[in-house]
Protein backbone atom coordinates (compact mmCIF):
# COMPACT_ATOMS: atom_id res chain seq x y z
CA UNK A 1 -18.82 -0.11 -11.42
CA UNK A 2 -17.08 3.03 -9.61
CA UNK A 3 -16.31 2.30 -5.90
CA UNK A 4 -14.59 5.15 -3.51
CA UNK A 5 -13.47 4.48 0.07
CA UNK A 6 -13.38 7.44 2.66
CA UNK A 7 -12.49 8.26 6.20
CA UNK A 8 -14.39 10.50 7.87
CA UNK A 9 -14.69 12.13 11.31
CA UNK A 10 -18.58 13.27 10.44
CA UNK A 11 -20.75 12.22 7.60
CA UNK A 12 -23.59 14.18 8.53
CA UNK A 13 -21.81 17.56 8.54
CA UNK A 14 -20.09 16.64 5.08
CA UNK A 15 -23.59 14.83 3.43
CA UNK A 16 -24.07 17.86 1.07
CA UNK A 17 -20.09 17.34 -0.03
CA UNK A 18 -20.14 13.53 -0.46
CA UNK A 19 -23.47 13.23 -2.39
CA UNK A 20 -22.20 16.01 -4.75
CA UNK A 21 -18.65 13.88 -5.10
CA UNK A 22 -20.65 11.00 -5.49
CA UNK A 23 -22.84 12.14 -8.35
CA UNK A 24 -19.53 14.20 -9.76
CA UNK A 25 -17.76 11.65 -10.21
CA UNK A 26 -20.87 9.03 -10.80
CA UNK A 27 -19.56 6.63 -7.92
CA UNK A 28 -21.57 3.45 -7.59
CA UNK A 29 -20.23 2.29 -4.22
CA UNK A 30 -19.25 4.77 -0.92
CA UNK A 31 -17.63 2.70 1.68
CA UNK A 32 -16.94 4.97 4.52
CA UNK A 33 -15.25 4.59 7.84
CA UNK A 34 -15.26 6.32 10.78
CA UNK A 35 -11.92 8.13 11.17
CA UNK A 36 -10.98 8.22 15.01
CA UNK A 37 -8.13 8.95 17.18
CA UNK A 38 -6.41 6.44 19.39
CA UNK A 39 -7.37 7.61 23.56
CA UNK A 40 -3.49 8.64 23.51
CA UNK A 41 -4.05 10.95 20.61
CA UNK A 42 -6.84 12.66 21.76
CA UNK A 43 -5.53 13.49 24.98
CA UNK A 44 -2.35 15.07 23.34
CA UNK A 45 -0.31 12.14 25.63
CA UNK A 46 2.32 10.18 24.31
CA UNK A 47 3.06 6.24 25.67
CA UNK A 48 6.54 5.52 26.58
């Protein structure tokens, strides 16, 4: 069994990308997460 992990911002705008890695490389098992930045990150700020 062939199992891949990934973090992604958006799975629907990279489907085309991942199916055709998945079949490439004839993965069994995509576990995915959603890949987001802290509130601090995204508004450039930095904590003290």
């Amino acid at each position: 069994m062939r199992l891949a992990t990934w973090n992604v911002n958006s799975i629907r705008a990279r489907v085309t990308r991942t199916v055709e890695f998945c079949v490439r490389e004839h993965i069994d098992v995509l576990a995915r997460r959603r890949a987001r930045p802290e509130p601090v990150e995204r508004r450039g700020d930095r904590q003290p």
